[in-house]
N, C-alpha and C. Protein backbone atom coordinates (compact mmCIF):
# COMPACT_ATOMS: atom_id res chain seq x y z
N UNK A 1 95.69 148.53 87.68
CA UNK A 1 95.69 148.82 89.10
C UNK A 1 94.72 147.91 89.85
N UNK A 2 93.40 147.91 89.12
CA UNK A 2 92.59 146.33 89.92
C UNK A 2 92.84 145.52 89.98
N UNK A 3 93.89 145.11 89.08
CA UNK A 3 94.20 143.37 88.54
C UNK A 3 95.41 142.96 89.91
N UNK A 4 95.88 144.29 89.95
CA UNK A 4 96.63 144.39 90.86
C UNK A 4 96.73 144.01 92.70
N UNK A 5 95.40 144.96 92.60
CA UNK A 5 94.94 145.04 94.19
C UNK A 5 94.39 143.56 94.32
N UNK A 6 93.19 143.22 93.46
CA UNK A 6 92.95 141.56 93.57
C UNK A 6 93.88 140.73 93.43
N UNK A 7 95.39 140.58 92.55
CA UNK A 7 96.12 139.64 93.55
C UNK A 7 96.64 139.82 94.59
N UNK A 8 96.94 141.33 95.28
CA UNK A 8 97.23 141.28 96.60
C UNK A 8 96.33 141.10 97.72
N UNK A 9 95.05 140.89 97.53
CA UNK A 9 93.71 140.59 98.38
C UNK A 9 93.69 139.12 98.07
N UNK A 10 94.20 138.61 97.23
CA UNK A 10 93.78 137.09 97.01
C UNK A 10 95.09 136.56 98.04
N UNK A 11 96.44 136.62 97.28
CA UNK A 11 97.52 136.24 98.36
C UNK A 11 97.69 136.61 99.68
N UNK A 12 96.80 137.55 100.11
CA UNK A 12 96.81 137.74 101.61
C UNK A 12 95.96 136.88 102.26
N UNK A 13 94.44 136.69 101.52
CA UNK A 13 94.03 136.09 102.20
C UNK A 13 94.07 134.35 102.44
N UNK A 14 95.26 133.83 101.11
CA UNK A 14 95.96 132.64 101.24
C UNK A 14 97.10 132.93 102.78
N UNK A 15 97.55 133.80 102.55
CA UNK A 15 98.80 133.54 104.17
C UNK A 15 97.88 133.87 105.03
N UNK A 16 97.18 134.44 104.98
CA UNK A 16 96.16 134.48 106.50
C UNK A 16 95.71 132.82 107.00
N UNK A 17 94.90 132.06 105.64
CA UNK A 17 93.99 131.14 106.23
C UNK A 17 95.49 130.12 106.40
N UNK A 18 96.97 130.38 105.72
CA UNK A 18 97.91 129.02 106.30
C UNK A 18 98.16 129.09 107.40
N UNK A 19 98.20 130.66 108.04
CA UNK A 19 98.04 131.25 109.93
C UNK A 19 97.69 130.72 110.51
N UNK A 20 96.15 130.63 109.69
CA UNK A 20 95.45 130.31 110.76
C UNK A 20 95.04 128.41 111.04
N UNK A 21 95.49 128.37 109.93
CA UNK A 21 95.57 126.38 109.73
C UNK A 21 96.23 126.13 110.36
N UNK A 22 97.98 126.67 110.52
CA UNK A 22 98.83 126.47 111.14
C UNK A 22 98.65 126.01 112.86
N UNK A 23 97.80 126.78 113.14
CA UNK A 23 97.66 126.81 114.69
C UNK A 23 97.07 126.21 115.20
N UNK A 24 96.13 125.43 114.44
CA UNK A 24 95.18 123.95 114.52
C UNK A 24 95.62 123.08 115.37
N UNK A 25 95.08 122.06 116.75
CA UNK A 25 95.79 121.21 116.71
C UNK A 25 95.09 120.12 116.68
N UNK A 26 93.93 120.04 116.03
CA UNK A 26 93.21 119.26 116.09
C UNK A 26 92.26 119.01 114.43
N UNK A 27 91.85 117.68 113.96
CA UNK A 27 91.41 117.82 112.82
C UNK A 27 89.95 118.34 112.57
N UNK A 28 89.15 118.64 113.55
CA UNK A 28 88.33 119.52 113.85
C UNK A 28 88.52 121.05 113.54
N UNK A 29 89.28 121.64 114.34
CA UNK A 29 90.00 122.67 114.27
C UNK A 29 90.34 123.02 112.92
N UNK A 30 91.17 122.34 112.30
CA UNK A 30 91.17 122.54 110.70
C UNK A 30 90.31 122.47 109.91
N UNK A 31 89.44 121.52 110.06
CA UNK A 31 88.10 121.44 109.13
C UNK A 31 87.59 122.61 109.28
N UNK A 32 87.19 123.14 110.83
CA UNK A 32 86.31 124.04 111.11
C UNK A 32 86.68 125.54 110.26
N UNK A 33 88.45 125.74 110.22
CA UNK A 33 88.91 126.78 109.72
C UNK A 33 88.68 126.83 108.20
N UNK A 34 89.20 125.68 107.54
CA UNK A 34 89.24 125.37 106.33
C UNK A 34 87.53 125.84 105.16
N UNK A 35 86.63 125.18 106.83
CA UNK A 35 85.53 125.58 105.91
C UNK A 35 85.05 126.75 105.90
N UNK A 36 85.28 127.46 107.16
CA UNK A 36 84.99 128.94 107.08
C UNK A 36 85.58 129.79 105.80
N UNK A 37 86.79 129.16 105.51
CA UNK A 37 87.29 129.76 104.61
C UNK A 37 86.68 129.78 103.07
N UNK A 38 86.43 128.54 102.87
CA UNK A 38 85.91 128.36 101.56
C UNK A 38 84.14 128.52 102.02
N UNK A 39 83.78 128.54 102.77
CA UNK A 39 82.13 129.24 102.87
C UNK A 39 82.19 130.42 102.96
N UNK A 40 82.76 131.18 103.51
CA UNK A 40 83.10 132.70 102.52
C UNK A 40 83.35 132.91 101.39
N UNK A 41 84.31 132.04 100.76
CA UNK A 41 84.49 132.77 99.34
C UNK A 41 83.39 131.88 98.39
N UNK A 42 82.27 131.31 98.81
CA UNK A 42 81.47 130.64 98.22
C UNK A 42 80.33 131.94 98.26
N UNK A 43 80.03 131.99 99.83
CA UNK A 43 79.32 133.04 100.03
C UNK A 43 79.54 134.63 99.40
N UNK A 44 80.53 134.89 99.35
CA UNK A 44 80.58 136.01 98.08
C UNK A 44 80.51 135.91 97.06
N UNK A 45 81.37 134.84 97.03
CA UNK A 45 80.69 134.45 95.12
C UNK A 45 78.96 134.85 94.53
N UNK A 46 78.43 133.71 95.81
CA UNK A 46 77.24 133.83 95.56
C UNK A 46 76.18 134.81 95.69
N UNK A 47 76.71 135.41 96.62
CA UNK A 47 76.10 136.80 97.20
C UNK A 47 76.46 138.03 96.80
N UNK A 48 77.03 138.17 96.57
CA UNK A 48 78.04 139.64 96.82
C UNK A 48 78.35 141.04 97.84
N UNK A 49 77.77 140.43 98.95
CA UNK A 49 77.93 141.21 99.88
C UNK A 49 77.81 140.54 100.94
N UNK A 50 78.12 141.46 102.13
CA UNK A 50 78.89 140.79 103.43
C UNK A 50 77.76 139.73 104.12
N UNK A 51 76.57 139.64 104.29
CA UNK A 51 75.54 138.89 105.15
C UNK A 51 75.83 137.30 104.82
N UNK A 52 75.89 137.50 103.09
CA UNK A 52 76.08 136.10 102.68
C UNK A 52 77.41 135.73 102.99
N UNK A 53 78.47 136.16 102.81
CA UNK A 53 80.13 136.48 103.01
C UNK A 53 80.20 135.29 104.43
N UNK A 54 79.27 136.35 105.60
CA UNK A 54 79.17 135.51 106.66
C UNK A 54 78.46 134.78 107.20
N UNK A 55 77.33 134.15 106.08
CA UNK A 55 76.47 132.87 106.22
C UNK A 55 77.21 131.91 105.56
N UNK A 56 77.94 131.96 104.44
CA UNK A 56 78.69 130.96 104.14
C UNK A 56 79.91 130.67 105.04
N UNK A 57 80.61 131.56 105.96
CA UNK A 57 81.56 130.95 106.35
C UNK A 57 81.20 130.85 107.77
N UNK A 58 79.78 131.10 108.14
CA UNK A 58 79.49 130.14 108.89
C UNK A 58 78.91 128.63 109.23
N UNK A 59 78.04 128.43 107.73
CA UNK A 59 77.60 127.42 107.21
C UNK A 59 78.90 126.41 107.20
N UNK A 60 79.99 127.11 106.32
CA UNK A 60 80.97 126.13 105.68
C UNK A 60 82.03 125.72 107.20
N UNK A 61 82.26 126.61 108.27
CA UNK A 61 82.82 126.59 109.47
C UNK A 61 82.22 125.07 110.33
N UNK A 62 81.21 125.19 110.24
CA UNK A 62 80.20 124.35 110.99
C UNK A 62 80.55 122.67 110.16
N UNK A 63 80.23 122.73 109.10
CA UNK A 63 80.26 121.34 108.01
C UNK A 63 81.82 120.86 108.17
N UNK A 64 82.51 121.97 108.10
CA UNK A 64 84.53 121.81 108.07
C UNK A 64 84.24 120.97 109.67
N UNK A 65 83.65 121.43 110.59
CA UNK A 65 83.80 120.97 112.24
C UNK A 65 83.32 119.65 112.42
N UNK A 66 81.87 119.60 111.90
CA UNK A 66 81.51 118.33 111.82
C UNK A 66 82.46 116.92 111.28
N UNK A 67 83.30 117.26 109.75
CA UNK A 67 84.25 116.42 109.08
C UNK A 67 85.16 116.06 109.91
N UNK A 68 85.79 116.96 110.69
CA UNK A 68 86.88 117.27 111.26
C UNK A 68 86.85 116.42 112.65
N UNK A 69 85.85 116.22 113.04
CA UNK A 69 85.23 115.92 114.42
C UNK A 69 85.31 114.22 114.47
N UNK A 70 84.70 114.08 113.20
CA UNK A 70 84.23 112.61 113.06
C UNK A 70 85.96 111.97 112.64
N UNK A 71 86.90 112.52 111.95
CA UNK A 71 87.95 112.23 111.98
C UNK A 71 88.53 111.93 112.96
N UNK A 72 88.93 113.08 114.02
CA UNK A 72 89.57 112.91 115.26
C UNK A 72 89.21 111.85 116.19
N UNK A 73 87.60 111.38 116.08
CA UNK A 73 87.17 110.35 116.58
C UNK A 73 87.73 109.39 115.91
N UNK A 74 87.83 108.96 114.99
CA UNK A 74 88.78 107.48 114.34
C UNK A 74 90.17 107.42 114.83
N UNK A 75 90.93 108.91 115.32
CA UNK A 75 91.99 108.97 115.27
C UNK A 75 92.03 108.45 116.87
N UNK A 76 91.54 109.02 117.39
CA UNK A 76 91.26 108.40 118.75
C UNK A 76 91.21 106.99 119.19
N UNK A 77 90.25 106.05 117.69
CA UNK A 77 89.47 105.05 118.54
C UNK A 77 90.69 104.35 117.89
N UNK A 78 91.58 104.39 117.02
CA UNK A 78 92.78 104.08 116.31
C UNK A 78 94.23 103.76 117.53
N UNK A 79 94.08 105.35 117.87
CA UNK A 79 95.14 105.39 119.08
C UNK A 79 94.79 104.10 120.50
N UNK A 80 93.83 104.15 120.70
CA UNK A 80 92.91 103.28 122.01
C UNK A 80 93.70 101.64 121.79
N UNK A 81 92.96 101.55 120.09
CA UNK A 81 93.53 99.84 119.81
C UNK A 81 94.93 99.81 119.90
N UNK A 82 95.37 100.73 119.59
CA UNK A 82 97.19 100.36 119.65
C UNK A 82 97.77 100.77 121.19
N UNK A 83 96.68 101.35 122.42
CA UNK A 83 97.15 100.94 123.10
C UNK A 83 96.95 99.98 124.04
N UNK A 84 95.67 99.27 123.38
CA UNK A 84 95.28 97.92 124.19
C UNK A 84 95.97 96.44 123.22
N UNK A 85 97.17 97.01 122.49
CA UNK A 85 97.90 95.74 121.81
C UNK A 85 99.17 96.33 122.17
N UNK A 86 99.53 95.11 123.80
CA UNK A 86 101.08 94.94 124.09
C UNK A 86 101.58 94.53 123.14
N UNK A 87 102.96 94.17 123.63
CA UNK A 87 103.87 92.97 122.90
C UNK A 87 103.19 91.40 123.26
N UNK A 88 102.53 90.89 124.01
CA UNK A 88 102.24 89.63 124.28
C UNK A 88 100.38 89.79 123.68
N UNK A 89 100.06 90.61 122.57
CA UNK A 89 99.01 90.19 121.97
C UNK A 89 98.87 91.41 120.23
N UNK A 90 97.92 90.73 119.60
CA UNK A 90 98.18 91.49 118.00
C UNK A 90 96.86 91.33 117.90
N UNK A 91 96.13 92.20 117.15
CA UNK A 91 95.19 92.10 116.61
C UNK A 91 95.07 91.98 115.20
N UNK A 92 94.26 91.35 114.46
CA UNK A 92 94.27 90.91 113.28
C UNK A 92 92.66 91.19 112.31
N UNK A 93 92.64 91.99 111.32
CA UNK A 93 91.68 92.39 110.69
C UNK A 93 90.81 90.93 109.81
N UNK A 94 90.10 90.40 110.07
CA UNK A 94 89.23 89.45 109.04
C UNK A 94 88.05 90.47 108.59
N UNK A 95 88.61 90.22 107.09
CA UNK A 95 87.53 90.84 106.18
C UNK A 95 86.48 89.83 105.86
N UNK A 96 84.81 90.20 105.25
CA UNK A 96 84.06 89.30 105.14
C UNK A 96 83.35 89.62 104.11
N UNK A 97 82.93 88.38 103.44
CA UNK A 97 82.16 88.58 102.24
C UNK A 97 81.69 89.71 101.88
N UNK A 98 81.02 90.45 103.22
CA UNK A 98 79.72 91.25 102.62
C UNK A 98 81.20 93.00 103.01
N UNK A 99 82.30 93.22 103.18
CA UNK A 99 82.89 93.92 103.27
C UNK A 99 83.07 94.24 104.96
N UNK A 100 82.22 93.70 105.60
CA UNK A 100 82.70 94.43 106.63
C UNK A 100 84.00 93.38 107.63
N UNK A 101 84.32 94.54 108.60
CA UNK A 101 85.27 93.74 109.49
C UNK A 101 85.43 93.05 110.78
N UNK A 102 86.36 91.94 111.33
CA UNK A 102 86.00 91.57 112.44
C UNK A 102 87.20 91.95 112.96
N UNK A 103 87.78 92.13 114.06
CA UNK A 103 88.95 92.38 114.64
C UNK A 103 89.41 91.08 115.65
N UNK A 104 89.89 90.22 115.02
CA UNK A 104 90.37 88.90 115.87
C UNK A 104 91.41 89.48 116.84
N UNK A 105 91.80 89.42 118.21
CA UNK A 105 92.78 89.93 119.05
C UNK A 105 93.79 88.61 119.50
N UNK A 106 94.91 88.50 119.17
CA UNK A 106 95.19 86.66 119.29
C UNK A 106 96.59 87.04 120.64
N UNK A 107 96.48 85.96 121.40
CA UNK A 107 97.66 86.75 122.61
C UNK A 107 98.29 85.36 122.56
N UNK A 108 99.71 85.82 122.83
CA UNK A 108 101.24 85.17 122.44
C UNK A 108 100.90 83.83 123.82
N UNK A 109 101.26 82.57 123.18
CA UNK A 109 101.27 81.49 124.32
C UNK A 109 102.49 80.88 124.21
N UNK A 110 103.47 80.63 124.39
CA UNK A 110 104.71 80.56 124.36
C UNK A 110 105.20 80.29 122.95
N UNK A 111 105.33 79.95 122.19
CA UNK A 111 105.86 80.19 120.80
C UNK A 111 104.72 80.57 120.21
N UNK A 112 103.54 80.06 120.16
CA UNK A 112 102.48 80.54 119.06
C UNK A 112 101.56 81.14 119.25
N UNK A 113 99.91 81.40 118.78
CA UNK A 113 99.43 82.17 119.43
C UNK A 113 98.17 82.05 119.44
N UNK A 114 97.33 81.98 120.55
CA UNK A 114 95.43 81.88 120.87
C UNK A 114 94.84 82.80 120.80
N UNK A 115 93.52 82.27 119.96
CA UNK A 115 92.57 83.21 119.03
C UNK A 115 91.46 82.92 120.75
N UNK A 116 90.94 84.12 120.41
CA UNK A 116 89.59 84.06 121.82
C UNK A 116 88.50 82.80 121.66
N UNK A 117 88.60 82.14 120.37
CA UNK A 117 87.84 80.89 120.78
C UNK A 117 88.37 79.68 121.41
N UNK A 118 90.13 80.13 121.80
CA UNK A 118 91.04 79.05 122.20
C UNK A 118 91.54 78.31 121.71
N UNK A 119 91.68 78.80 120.00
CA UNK A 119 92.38 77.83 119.27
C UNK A 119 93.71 78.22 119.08
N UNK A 120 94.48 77.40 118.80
CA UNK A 120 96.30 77.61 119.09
C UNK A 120 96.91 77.74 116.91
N UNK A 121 97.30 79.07 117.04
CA UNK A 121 98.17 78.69 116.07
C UNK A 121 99.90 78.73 116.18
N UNK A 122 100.71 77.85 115.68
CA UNK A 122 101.91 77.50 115.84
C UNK A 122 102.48 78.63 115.22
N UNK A 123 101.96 79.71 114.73
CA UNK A 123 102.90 81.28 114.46
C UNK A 123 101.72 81.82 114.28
N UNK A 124 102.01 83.37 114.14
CA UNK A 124 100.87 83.96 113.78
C UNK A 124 100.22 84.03 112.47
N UNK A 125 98.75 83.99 112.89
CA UNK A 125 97.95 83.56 111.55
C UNK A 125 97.70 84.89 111.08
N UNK A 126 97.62 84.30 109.80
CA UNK A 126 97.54 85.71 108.75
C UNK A 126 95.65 85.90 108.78
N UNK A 127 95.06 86.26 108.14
CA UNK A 127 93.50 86.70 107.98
C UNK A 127 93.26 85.70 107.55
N UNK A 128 93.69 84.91 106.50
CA UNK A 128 92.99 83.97 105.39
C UNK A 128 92.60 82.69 106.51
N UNK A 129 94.02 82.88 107.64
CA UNK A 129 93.36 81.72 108.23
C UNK A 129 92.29 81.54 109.43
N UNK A 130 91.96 83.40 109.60
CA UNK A 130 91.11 83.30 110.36
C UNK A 130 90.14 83.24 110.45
N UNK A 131 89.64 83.81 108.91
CA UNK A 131 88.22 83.57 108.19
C UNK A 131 87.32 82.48 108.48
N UNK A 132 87.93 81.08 108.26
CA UNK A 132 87.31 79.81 108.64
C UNK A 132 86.66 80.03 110.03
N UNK A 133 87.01 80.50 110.97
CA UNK A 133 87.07 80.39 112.44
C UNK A 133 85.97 81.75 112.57
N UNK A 134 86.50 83.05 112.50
CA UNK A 134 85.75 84.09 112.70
C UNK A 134 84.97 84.93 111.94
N UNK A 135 85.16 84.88 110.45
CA UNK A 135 84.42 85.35 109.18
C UNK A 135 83.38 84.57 108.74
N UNK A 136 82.86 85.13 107.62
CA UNK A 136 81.57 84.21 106.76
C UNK A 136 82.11 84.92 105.15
């Protein structure tokens, strides 16, 4: 009869937290839910009674928001670049020795295309060739 009631307390509280994921519309929003969820069942684990129950899933609520937050910001600054690249310009990733990136932006001049230092390529250049010019 216990073995019982604990899987119907466990599967409920799986369709509750897909409820409540569901309704998210933001990756904040999910983090924030996601962690409440698992900082409760951390917090009981660890605790066994309700204070901790709801220090962990407020702890874990908070950390899920923060993840979630810093995501939506990429998703944002992601959305921004694709909408400051018409059709008459591309941006192009040069990677560099030490890993990090440069974002070359090259805009269409009648068949080929100019890099912001004003150099002309006769199609568009791939990274390797922009390295020389804008990488180390």
């Amino acid at each position: 009869m216990v073995k019982r009631t604990v899987t119907i307390m466990v599967v409920s509280a799986q369709i509750l937290g897909l409820l409540i994921i569901s309704g998210c519309q933001s990756n904040a929003q999910t983090g924030s839910a996601l962690g409440a969820l698992a900082g409760a069942g951390v917090g009981q684990l660890a605790g066994g009674d309700t204070e901790a129950t709801l220090i962990g899933a407020a702890v874990g609520a908070g950390a899920g928001y923060i993840f979630g937050n810093e995501s939506d910001k990429k998703k944002t600054q992601n959305q921004m670049y694709a909408m400051n690249n018409d059709i008459n310009s591309q941006i192009v990733n040069v990677t560099n020795s030490n890993g990090s990136v440069i974002q070359v932006k090259l805009h269409r001049q009648g068949v080929g295309w100019v890099g912001t230092r004003g150099e002309y390529y006769a199609t568009l250049p791939a990274e390797d060739q922009l390295r020389p010019v804008y990488g180390f």
